[in-house]
N, C-alpha and C. Protein backbone atom coordinates (compact mmCIF):
# COMPACT_ATOMS: atom_id res chain seq x y z
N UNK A 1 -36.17 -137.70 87.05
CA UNK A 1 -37.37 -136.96 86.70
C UNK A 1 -38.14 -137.72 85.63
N UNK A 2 -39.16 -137.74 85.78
CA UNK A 2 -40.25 -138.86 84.94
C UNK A 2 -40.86 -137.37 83.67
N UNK A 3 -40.29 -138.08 82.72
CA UNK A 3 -40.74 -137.02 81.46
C UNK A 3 -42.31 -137.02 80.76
N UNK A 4 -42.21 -138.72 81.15
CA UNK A 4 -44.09 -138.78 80.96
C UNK A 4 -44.36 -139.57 82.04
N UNK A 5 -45.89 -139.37 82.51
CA UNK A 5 -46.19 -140.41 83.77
C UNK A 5 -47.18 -141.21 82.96
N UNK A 6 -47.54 -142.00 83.49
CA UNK A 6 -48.68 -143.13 83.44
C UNK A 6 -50.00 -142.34 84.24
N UNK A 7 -51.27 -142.48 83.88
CA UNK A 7 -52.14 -142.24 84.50
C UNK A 7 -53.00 -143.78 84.65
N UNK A 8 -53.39 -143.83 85.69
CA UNK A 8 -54.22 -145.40 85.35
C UNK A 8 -55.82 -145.17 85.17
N UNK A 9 -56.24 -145.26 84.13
CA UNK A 9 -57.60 -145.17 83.77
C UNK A 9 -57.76 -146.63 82.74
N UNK A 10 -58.76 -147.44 83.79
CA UNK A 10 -58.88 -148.59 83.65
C UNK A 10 -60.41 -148.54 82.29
N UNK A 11 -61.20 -148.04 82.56
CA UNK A 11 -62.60 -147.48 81.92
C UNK A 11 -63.04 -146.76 80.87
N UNK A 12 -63.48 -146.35 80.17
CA UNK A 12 -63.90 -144.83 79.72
C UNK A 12 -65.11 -145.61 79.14
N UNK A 13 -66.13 -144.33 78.77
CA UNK A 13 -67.40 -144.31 78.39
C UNK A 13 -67.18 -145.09 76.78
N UNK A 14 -65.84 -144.86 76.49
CA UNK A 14 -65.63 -145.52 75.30
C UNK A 14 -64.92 -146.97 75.09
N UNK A 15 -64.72 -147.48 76.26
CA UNK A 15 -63.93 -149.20 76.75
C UNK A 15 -65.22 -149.29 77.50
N UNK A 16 -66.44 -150.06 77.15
CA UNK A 16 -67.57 -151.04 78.72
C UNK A 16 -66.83 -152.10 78.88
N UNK A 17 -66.09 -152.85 77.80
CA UNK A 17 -65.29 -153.39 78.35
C UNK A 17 -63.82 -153.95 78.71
N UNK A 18 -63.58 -154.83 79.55
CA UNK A 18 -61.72 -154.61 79.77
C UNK A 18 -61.05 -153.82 79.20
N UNK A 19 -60.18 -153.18 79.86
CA UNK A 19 -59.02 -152.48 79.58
C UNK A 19 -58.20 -152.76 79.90
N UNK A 20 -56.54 -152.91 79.09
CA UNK A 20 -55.22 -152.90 80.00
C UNK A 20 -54.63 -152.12 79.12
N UNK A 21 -53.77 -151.82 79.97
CA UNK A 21 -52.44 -150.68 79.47
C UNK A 21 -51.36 -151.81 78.40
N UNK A 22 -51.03 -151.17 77.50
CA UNK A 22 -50.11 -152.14 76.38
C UNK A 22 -48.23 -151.88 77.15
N UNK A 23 -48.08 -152.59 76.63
CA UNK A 23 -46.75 -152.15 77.02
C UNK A 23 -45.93 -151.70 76.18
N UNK A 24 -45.01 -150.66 76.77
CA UNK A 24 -45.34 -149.33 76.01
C UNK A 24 -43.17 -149.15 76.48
N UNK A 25 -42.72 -148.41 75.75
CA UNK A 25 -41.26 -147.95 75.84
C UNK A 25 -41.07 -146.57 76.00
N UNK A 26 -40.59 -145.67 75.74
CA UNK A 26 -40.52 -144.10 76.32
C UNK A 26 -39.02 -143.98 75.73
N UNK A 27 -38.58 -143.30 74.80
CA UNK A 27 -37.59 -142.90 74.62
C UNK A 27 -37.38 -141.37 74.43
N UNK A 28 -35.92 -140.58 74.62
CA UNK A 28 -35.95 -138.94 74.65
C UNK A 28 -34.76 -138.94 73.51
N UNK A 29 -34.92 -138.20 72.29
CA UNK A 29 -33.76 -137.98 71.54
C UNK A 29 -34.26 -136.58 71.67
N UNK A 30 -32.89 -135.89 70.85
CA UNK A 30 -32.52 -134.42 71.16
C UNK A 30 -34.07 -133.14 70.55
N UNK A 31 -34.71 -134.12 69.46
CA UNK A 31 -35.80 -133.38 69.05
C UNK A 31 -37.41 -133.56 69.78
N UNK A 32 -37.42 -134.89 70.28
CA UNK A 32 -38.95 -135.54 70.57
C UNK A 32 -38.56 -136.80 71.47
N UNK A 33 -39.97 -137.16 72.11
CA UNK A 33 -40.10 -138.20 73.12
C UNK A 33 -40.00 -138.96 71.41
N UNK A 34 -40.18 -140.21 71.79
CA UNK A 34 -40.61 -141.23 70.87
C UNK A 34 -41.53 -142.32 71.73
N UNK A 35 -42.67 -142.95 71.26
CA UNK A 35 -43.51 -143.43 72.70
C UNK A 35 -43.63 -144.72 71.81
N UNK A 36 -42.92 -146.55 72.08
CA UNK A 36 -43.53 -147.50 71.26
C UNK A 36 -44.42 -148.12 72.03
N UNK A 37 -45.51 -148.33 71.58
CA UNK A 37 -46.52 -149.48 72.33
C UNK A 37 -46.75 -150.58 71.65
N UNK A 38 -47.18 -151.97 72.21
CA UNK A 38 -47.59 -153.05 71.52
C UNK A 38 -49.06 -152.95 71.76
N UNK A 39 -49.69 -153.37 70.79
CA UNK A 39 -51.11 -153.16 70.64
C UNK A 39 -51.13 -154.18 69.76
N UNK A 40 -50.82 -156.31 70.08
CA UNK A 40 -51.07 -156.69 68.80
C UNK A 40 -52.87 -156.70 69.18
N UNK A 41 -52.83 -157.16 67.43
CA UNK A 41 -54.31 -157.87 67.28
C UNK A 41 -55.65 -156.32 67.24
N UNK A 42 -54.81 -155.28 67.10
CA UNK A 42 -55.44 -153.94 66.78
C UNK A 42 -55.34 -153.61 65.06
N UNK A 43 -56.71 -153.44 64.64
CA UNK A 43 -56.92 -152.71 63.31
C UNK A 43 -56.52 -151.30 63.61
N UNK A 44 -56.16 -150.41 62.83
CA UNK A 44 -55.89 -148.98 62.51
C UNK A 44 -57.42 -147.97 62.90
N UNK A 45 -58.20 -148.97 62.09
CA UNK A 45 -60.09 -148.57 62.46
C UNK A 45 -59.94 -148.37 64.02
N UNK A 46 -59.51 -149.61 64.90
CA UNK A 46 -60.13 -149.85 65.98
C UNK A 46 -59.08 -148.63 67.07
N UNK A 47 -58.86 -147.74 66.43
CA UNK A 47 -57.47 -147.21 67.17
C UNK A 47 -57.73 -145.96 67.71
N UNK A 48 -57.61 -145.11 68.52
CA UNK A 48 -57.96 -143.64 68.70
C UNK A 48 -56.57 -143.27 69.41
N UNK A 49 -56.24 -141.83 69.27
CA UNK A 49 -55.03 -141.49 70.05
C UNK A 49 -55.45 -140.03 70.11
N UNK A 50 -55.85 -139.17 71.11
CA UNK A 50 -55.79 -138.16 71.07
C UNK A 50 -54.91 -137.35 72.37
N UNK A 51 -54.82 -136.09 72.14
CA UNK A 51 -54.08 -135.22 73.39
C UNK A 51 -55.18 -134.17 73.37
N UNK A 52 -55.73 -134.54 74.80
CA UNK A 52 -56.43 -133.81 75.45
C UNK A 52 -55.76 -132.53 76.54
N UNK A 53 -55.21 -131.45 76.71
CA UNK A 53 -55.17 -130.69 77.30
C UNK A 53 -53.71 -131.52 78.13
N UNK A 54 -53.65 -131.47 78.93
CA UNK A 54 -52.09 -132.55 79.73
C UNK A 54 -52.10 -133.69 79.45
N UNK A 55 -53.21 -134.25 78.56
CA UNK A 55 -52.81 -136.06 78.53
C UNK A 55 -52.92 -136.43 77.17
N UNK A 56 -52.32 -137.52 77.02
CA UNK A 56 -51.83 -138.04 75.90
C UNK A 56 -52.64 -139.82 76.50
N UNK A 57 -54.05 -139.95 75.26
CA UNK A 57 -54.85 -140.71 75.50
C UNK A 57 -54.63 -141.83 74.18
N UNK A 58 -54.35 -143.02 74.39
CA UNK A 58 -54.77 -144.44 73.56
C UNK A 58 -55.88 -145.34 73.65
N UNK A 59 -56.49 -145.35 73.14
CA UNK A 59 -57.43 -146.47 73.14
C UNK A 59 -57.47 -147.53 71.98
N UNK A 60 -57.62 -148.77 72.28
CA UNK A 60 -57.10 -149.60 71.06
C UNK A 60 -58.01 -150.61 71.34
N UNK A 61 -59.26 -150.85 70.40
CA UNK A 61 -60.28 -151.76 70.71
C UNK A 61 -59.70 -153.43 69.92
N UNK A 62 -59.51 -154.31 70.07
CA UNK A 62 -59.21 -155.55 69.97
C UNK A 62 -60.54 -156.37 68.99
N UNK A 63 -59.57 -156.80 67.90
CA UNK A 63 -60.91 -157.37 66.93
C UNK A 63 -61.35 -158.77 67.92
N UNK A 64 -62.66 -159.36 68.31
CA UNK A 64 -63.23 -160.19 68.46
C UNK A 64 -62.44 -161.38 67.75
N UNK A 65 -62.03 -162.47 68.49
CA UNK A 65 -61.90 -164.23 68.17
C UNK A 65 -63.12 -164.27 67.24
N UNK A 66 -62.79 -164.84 66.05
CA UNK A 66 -64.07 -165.90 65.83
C UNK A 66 -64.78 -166.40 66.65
N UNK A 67 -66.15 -166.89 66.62
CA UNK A 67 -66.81 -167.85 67.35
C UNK A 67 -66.27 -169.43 67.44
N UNK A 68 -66.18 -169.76 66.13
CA UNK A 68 -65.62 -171.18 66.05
C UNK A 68 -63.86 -171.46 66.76
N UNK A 69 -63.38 -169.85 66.94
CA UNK A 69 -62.22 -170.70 67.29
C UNK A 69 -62.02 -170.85 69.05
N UNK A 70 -61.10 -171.59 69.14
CA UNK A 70 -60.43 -171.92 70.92
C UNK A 70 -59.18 -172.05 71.01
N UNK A 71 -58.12 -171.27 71.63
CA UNK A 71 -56.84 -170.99 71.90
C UNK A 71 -56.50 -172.55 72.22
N UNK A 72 -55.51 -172.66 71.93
CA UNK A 72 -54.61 -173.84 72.70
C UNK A 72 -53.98 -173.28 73.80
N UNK A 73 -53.74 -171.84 73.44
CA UNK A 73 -52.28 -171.61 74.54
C UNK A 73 -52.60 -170.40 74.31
N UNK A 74 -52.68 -169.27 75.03
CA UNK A 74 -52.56 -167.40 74.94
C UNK A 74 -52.08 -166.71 76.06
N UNK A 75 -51.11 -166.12 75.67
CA UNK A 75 -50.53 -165.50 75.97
C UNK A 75 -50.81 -163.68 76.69
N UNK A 76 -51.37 -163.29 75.88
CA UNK A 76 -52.23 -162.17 75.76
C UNK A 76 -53.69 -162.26 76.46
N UNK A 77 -54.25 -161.18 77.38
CA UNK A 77 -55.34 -161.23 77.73
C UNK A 77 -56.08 -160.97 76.70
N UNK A 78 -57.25 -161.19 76.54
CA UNK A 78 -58.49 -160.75 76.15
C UNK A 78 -59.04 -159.80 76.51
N UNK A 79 -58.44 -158.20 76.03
CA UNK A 79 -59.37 -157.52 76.86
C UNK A 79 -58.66 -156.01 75.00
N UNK A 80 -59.25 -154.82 75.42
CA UNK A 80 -58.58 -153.74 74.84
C UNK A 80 -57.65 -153.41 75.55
N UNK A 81 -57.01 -152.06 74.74
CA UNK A 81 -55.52 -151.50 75.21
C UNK A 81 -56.20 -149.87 75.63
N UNK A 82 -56.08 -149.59 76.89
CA UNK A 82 -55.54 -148.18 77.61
C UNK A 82 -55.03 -147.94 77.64
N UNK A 83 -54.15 -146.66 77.46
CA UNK A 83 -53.02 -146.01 78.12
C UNK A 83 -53.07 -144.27 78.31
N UNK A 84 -52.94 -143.58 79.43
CA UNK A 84 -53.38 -142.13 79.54
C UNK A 84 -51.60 -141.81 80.10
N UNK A 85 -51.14 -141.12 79.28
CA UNK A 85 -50.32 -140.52 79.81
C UNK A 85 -49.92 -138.90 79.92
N UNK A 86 -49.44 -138.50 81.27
CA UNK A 86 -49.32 -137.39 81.40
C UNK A 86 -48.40 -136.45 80.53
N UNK A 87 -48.45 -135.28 79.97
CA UNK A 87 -47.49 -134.83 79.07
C UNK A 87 -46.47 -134.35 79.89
N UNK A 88 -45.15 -134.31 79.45
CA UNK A 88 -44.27 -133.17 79.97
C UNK A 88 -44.12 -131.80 79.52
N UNK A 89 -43.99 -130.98 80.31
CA UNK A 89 -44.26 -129.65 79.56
C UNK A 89 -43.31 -129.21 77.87
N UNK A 90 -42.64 -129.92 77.57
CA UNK A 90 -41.44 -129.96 76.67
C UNK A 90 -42.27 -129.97 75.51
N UNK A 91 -43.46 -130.84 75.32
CA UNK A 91 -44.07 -131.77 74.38
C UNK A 91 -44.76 -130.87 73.49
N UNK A 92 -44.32 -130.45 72.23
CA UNK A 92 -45.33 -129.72 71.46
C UNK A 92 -46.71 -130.56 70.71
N UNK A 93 -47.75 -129.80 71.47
CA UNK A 93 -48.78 -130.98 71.58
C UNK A 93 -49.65 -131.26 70.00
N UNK A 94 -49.33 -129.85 69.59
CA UNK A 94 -49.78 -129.69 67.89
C UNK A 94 -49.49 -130.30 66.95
N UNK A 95 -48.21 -131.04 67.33
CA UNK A 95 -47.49 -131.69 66.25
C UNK A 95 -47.23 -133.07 66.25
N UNK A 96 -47.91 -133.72 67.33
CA UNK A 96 -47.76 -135.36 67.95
C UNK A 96 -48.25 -136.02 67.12
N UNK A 97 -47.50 -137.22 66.33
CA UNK A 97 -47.42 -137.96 65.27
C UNK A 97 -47.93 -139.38 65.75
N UNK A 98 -48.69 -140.14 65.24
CA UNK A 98 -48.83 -141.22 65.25
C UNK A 98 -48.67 -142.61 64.02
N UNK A 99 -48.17 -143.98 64.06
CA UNK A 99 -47.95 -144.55 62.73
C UNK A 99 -47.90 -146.03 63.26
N UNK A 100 -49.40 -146.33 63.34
CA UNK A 100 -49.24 -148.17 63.44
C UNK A 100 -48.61 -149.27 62.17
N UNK A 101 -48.04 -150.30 62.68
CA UNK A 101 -47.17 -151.00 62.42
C UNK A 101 -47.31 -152.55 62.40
N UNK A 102 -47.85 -153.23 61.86
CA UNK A 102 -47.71 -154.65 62.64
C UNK A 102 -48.27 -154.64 63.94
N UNK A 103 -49.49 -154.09 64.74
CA UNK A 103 -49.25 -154.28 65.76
C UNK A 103 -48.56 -153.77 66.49
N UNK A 104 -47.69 -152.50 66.11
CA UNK A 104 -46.86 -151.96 67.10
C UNK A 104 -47.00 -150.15 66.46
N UNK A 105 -47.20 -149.73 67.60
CA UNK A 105 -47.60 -148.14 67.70
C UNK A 105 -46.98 -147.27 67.95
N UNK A 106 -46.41 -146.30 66.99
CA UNK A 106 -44.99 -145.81 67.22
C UNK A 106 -45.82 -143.72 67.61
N UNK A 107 -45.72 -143.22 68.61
CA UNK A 107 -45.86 -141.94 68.69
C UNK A 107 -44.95 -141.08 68.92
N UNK A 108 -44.39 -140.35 67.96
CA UNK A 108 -43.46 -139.26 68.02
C UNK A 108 -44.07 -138.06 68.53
N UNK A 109 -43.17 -137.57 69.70
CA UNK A 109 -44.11 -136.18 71.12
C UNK A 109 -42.88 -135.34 70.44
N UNK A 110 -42.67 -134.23 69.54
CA UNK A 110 -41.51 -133.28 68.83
C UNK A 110 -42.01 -132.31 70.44
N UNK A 111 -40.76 -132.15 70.16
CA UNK A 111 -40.51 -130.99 71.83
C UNK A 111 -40.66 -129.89 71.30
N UNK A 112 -41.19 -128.63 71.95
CA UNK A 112 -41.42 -127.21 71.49
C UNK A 112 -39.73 -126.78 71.36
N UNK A 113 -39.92 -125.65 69.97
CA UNK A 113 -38.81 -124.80 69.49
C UNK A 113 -38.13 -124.31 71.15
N UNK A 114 -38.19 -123.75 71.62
CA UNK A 114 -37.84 -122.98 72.97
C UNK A 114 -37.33 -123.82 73.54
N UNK A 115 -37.39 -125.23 73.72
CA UNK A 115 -36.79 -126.00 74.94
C UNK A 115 -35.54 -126.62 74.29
N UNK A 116 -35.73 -126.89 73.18
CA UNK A 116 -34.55 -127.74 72.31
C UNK A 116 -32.93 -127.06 72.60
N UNK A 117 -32.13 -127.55 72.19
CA UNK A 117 -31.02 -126.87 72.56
C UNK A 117 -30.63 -126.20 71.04
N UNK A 118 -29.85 -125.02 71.95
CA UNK A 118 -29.39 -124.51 70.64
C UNK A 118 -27.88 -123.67 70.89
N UNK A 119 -27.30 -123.41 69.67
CA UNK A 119 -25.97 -122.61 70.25
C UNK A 119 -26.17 -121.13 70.11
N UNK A 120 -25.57 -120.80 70.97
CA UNK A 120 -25.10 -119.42 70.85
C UNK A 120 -24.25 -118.61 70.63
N UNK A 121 -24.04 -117.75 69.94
CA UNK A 121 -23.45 -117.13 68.80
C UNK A 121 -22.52 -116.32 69.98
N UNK A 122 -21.21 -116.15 69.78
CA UNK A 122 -20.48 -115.27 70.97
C UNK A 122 -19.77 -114.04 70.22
N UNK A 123 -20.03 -112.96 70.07
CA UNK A 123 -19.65 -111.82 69.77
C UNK A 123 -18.32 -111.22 69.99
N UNK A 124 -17.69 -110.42 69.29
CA UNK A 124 -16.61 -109.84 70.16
C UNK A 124 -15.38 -110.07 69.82
């Protein structure tokens, strides 16, 4: 069972241009998803993350090369970072944390009180 999906939205009114999806990890511990993405060569400024209604939206605009400079060698496209992903219903959407890093984008999805596990008390 896929806990988050990928949506592919290459565009938005807010990317005219290139988009790619960053590559991104998905982990589930007992409290929250944990979501890492690489986004190098992203300012904090250039960053948006919101949760819209079922999706969980990134956009990560890429600072401009200098003019004067020319790659020897790159690795990395030239373009911004997309990523739309679908929520799982687990995901308490009020409380979704975000904390860039070096270039690396860490989003904690805390799962709603109700789904988490818990014990139960046995009487008697």
């Amino acid at each position: 069972m896929n806990l988050l999906t990928k949506k592919n939205h290459a565009t938005t009114e807010t990317a005219p241009r290139r988009a790619i999806a960053p590559r991104y990890e998905v982990e589930e511990t007992v409290d929250a998803f944990v979501i890492t993405a690489h986004v190098p060569g992203v300012d904090r400024k250039a960053l948006e993350t919101h949760v819209d209604g079922e999706n969980l939206t990134v956009f990560a605009r890429r600072a401009d090369a200098p003019e004067d400079w020319t790659p020897v060698y790159r690795e990395s496209a030239v373009a911004d970072y997309r990523l739309v992903l679908e929520l799982d219903h687990r995901v308490n959407r009020d409380a979704v944390r975000a904390e860039l890093n070096q270039g690396v984008l860490t989003l904690t999805l805390p799962k709603a009180e109700a789904v988490k596990p818990r014990r139960i008390e046995i009487k008697g």
